[in-house]
N, C-alpha and C. Protein backbone atom coordinates (compact mmCIF):
# COMPACT_ATOMS: atom_id res chain seq x y z
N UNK A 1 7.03 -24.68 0.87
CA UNK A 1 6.56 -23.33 0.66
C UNK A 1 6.74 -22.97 -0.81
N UNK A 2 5.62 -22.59 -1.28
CA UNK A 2 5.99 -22.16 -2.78
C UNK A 2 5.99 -20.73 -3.21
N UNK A 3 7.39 -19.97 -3.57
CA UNK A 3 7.33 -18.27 -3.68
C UNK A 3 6.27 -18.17 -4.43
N UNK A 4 6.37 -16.79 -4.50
CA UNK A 4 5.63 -16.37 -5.63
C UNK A 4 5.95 -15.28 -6.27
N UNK A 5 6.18 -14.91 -7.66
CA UNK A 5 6.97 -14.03 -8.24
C UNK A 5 6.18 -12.84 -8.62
N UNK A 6 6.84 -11.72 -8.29
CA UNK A 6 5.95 -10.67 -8.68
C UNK A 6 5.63 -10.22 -10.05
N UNK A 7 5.96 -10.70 -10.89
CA UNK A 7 5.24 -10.58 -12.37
C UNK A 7 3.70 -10.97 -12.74
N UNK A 8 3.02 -10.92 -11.78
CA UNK A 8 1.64 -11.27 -11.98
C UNK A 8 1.00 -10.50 -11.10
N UNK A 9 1.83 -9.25 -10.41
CA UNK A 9 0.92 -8.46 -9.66
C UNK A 9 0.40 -7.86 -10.48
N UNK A 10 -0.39 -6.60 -9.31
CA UNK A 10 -1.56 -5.63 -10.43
C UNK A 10 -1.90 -4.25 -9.17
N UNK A 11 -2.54 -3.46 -9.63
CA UNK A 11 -2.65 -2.44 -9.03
C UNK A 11 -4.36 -1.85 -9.56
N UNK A 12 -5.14 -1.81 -8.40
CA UNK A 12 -6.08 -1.66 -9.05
C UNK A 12 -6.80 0.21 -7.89
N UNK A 13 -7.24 0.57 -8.54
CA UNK A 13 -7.63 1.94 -8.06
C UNK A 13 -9.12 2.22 -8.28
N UNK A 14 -10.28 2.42 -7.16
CA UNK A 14 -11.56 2.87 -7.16
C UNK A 14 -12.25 1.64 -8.00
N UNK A 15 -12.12 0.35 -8.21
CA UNK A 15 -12.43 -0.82 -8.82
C UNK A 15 -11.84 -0.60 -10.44
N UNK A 16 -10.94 -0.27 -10.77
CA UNK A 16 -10.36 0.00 -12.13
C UNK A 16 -8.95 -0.20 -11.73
N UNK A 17 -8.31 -1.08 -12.71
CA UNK A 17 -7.19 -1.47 -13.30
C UNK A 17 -6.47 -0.01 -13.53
N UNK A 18 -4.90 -0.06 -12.75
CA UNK A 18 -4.29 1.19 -13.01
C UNK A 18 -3.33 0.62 -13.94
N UNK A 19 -3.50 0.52 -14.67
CA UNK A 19 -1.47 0.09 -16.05
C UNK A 19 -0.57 0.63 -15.64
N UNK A 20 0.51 0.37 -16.20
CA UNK A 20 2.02 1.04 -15.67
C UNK A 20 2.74 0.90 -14.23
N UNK A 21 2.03 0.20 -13.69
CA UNK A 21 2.70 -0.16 -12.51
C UNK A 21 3.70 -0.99 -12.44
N UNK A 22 4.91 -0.90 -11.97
CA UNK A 22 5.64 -2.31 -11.96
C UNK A 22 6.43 -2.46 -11.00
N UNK A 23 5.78 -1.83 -9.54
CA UNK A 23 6.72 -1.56 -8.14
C UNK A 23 5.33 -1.17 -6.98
N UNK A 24 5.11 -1.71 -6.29
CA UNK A 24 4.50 -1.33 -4.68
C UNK A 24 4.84 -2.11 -3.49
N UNK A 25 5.18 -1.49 -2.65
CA UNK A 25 5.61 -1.66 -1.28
C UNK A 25 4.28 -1.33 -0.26
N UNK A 26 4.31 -1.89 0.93
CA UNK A 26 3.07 -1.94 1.63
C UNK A 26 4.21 -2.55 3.00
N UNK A 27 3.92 -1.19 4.26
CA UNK A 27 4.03 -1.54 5.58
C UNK A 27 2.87 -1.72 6.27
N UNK A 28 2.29 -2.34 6.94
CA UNK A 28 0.89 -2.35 7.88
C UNK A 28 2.06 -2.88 9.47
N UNK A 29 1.87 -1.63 10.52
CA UNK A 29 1.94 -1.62 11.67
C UNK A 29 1.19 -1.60 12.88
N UNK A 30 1.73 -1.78 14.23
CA UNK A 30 1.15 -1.92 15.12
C UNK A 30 1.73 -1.14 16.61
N UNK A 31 1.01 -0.11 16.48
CA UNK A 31 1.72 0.28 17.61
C UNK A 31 1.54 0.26 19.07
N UNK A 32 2.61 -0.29 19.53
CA UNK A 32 2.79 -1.14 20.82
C UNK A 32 3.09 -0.01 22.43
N UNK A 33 1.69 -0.47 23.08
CA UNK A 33 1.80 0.62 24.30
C UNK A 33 2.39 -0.46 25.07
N UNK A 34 3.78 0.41 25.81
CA UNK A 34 3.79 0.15 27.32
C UNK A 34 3.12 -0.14 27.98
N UNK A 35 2.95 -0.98 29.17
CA UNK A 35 2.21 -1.68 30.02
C UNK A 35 3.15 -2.55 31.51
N UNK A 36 4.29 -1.96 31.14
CA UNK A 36 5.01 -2.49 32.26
C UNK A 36 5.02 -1.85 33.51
N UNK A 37 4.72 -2.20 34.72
CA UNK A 37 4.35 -1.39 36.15
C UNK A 37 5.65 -1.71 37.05
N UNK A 38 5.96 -0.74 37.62
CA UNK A 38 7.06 -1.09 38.88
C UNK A 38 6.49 -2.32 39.60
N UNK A 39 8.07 -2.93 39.93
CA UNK A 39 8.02 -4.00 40.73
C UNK A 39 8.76 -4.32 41.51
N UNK A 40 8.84 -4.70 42.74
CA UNK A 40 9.60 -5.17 43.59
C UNK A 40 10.48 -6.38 43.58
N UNK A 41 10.13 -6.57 42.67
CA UNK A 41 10.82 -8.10 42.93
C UNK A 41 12.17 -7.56 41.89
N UNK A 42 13.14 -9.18 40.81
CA UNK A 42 13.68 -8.95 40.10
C UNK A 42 13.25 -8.80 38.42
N UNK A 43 12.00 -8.48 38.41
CA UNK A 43 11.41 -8.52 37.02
C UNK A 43 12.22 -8.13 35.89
N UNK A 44 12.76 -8.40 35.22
CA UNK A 44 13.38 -7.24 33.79
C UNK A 44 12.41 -7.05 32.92
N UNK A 45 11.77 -7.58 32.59
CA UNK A 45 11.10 -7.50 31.13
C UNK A 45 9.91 -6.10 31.20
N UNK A 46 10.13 -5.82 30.03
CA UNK A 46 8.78 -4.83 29.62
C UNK A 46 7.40 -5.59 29.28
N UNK A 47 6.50 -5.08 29.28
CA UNK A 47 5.10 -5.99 28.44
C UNK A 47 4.86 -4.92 27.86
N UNK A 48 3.63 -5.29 27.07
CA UNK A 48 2.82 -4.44 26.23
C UNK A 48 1.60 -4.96 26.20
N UNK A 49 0.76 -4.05 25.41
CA UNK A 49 -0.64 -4.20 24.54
C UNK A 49 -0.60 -3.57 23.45
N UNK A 50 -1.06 -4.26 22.28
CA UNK A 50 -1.21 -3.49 21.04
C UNK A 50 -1.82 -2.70 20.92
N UNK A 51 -1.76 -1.40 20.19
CA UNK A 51 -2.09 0.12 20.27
C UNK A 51 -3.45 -0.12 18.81
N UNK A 52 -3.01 1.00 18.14
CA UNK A 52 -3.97 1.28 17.06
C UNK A 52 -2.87 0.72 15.93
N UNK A 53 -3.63 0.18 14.82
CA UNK A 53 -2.42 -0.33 13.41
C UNK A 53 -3.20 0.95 12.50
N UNK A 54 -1.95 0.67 11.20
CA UNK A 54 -2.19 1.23 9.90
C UNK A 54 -1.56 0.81 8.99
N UNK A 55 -1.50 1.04 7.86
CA UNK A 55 -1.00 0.80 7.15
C UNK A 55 -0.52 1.91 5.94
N UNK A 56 0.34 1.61 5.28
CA UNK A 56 1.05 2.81 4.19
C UNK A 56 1.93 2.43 3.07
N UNK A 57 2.27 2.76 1.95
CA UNK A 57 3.50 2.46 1.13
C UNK A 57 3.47 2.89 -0.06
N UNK A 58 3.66 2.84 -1.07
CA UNK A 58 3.89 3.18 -2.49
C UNK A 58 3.41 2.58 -3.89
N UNK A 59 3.30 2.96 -4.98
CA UNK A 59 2.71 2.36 -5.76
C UNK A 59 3.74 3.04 -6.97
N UNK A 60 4.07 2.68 -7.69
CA UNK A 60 5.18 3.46 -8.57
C UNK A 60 5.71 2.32 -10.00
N UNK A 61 6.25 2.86 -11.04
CA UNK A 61 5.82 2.43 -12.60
C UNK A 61 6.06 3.35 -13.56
N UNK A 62 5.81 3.27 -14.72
CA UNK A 62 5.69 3.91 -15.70
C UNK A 62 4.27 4.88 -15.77
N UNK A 63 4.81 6.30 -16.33
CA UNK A 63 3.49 7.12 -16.57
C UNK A 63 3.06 6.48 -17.66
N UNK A 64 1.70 6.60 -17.22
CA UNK A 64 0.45 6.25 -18.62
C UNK A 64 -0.33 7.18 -18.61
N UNK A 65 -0.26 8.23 -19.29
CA UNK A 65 -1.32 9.12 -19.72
C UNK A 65 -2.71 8.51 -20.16
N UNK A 66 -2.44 7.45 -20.38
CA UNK A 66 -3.74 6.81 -21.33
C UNK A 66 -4.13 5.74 -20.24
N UNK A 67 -4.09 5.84 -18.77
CA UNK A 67 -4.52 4.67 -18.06
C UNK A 67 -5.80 5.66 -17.42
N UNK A 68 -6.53 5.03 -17.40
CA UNK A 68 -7.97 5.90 -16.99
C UNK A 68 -7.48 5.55 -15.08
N UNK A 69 -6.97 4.46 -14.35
CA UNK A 69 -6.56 4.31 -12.95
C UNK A 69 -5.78 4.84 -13.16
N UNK A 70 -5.00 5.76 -13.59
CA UNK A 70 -3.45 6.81 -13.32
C UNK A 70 -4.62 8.17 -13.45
N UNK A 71 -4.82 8.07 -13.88
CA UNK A 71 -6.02 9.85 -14.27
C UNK A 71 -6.83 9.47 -13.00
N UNK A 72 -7.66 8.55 -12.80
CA UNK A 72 -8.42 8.61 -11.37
C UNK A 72 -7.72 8.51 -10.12
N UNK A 73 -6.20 8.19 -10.20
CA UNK A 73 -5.00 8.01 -9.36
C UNK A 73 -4.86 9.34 -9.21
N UNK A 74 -4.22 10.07 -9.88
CA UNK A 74 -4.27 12.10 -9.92
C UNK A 74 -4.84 12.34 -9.44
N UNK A 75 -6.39 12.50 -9.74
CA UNK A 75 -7.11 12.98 -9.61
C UNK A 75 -7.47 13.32 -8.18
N UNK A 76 -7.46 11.75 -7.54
CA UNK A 76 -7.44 11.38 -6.02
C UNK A 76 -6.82 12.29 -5.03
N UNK A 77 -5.12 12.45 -5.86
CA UNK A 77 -4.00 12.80 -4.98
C UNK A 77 -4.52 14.33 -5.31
N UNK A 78 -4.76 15.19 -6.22
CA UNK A 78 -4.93 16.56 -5.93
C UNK A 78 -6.13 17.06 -6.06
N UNK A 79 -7.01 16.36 -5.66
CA UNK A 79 -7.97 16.58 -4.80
C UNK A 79 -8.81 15.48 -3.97
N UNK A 80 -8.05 15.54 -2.54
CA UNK A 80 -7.70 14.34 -2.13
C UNK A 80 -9.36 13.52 -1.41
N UNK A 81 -9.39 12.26 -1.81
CA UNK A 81 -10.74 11.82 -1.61
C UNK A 81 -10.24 10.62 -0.93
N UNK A 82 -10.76 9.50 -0.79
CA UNK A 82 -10.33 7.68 -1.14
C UNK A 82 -10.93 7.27 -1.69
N UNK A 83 -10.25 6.39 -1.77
CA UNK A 83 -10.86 4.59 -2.85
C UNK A 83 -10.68 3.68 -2.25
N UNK A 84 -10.85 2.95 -3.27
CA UNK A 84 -10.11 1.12 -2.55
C UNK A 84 -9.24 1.24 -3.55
N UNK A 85 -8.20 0.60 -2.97
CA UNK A 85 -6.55 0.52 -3.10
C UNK A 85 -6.78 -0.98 -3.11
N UNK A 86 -6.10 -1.71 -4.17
CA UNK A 86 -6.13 -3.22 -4.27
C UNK A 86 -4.59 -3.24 -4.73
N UNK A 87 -3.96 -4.24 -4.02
CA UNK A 87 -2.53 -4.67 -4.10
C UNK A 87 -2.04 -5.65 -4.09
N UNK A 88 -2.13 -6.69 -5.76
CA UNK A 88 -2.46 -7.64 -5.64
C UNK A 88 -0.56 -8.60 -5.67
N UNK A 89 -1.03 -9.25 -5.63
CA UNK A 89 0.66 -9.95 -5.84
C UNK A 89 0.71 -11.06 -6.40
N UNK A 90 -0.18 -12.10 -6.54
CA UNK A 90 -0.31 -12.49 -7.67
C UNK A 90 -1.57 -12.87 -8.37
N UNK A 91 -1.94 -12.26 -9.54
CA UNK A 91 -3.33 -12.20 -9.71
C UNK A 91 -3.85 -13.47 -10.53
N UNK A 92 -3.49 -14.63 -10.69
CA UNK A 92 -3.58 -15.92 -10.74
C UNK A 92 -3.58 -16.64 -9.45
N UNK A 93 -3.26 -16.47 -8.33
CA UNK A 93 -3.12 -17.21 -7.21
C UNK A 93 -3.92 -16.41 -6.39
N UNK A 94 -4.82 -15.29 -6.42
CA UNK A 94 -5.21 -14.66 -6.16
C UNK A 94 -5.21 -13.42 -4.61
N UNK A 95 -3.66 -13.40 -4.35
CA UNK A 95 -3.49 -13.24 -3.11
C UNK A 95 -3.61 -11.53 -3.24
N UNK A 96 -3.99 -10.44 -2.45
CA UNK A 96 -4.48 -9.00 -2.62
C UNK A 96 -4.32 -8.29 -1.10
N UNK A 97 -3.83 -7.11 -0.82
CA UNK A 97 -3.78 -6.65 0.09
C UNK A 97 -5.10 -5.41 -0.28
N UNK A 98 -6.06 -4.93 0.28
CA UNK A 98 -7.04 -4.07 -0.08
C UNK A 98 -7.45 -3.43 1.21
N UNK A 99 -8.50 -1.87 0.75
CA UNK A 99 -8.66 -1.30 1.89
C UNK A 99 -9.27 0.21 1.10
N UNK A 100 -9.83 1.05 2.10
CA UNK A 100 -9.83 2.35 1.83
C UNK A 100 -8.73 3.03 2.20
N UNK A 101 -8.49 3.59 1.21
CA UNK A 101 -6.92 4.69 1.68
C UNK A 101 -7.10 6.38 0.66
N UNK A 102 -6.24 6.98 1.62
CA UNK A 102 -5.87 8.08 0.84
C UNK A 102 -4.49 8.36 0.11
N UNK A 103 -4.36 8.68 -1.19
CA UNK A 103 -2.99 8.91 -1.89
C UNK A 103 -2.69 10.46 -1.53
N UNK A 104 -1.37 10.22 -0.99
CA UNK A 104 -1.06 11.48 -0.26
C UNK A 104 0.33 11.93 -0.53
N UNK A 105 0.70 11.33 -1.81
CA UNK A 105 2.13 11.68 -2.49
C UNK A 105 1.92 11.16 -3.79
N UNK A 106 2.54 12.25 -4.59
CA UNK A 106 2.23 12.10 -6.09
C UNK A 106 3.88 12.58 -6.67
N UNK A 107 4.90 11.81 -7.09
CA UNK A 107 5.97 12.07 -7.47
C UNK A 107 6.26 11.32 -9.22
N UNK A 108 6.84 12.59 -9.70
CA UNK A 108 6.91 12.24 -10.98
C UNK A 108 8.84 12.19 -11.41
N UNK A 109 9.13 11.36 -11.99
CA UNK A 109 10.49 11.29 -12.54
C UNK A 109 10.98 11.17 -14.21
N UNK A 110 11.00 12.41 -14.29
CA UNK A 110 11.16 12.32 -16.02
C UNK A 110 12.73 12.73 -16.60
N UNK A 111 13.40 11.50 -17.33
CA UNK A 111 14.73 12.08 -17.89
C UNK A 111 14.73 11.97 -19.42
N UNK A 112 15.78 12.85 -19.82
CA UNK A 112 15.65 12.79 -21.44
C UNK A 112 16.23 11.54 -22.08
N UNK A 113 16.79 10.51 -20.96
CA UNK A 113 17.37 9.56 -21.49
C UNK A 113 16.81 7.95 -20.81
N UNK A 114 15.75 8.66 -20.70
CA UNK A 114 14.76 7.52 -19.61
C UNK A 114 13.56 7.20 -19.85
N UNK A 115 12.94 6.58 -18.92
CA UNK A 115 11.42 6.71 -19.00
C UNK A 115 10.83 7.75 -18.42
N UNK A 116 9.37 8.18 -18.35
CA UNK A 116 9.00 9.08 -17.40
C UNK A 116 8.11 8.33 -16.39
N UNK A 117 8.89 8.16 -15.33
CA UNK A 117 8.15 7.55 -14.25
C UNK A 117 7.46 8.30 -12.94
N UNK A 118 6.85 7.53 -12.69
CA UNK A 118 5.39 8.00 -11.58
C UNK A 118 5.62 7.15 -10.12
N UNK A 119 5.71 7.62 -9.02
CA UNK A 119 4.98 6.96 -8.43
C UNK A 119 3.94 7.92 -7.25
N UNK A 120 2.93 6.84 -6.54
CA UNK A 120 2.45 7.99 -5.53
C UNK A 120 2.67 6.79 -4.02
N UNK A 121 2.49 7.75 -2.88
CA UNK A 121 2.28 7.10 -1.25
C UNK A 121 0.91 7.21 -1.26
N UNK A 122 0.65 6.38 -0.41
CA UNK A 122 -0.79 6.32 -0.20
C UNK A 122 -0.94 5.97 1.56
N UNK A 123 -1.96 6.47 1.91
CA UNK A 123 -2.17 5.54 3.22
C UNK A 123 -3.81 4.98 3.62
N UNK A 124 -3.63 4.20 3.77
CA UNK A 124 -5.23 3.16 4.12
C UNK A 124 -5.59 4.11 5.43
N UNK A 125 -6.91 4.37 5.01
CA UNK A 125 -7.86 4.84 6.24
C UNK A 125 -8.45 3.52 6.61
N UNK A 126 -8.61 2.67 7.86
CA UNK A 126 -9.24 1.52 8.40
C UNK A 126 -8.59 0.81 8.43
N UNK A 127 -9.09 -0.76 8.25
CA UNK A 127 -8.41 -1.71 8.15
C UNK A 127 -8.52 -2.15 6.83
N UNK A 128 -6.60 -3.00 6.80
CA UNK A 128 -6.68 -3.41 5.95
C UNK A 128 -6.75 -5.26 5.15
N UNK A 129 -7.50 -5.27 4.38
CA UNK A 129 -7.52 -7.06 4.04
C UNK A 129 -6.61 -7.56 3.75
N UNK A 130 -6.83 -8.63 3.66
CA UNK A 130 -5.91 -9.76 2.94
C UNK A 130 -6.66 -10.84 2.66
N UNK A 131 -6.91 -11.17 1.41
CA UNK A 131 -7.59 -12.36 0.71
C UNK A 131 -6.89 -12.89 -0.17
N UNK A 132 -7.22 -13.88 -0.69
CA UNK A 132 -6.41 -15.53 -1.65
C UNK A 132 -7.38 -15.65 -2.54
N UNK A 133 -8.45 -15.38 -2.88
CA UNK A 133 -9.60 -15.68 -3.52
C UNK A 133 -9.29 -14.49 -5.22
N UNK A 134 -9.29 -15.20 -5.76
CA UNK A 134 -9.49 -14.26 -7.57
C UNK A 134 -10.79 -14.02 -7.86
C-alpha cells in the first residue's frame, strides 16, 4: 500500500482553484434503517437496509483576500447557492472527492499574534464522486 501525503492536496470551488487552503475534512454517511422483525425462535441479531447517504465537512487555511475561489467561496456562503466542491488529495496521483454542495458555515479566526484564518462547512447536495484520474 502506498500513503499518500497531504501536501499535494488542493481545493477547488465552482471550477476555480481556491489558495490558502491547508486543512479539509470530508464525512460521507449512510444511514442505516432497521429491518429487524419479531421472532420466535432464538434470533439476536438486528439487520438493516441502507437509508439515504450524504456527505459534509470543512475546508479551512489561511485568508486570501486575493484568491478569486475564497471571494467566490463568500460569496456562496452569504448568499447561499452551490458549486462543485473538488477535494483533491493528491493532485499528482490524481485522487478527488467532488460533488454539488452547499457552504453553510463561514468562520473566520484572526489574532494579533497569528495568522488570520478562514475556514467554511459545506455540505454536498447529491452524490458524491470519487475519481483517480488528473
Amino acid at each position: 500500500m502506498a500513503a499518500l501525503s497531504g501536501k499535494a492536496g488542493r481545493v477547488e470551488w465552482a471550477s476555480g482553484k481556491a489558495d490558502g487552503f491547508n486543512h479539509w475534512t470530508l464525512d460521507v454517511d449512510t444511514n442505516m434503517l432497521e429491518t429487524t422483525s419479531w421472532s420466535t425462535g432464538t434470533d439476536q441479531w438486528r439487520s438493516y437496509a441502507a437509508g439515504l447517504s450524504g456527505g459534509a465537512g470543512t475546508v479551512s487555511g489561511l485568508f486570501d483576500a486575493l484568491s478569486t475561489g475564497q471571494d467566490n467561496m463568500r460569496v456562496a456562503t452569504l448568499t447561499p447557492s452551490t458549486g462543485l466542491l473538488v477535494l483533491e488529495i493528491d493532485k499528482v496521483g490524481g485522487a478527488k472527492f467532488s460533488g454539488s454542495a452547499f457552504l453553510e458555515r463561514l468562520g473566520l479566526d484572526v489574532d494579533i499574534d497569528g495568522t488570520a484564518d478562514v475556514a467554511y462547512g459545506f455540505r454536498f447536495t447529491g452524490a458524491v464522486g470519487y475519481t483517480t484520474t488528473t
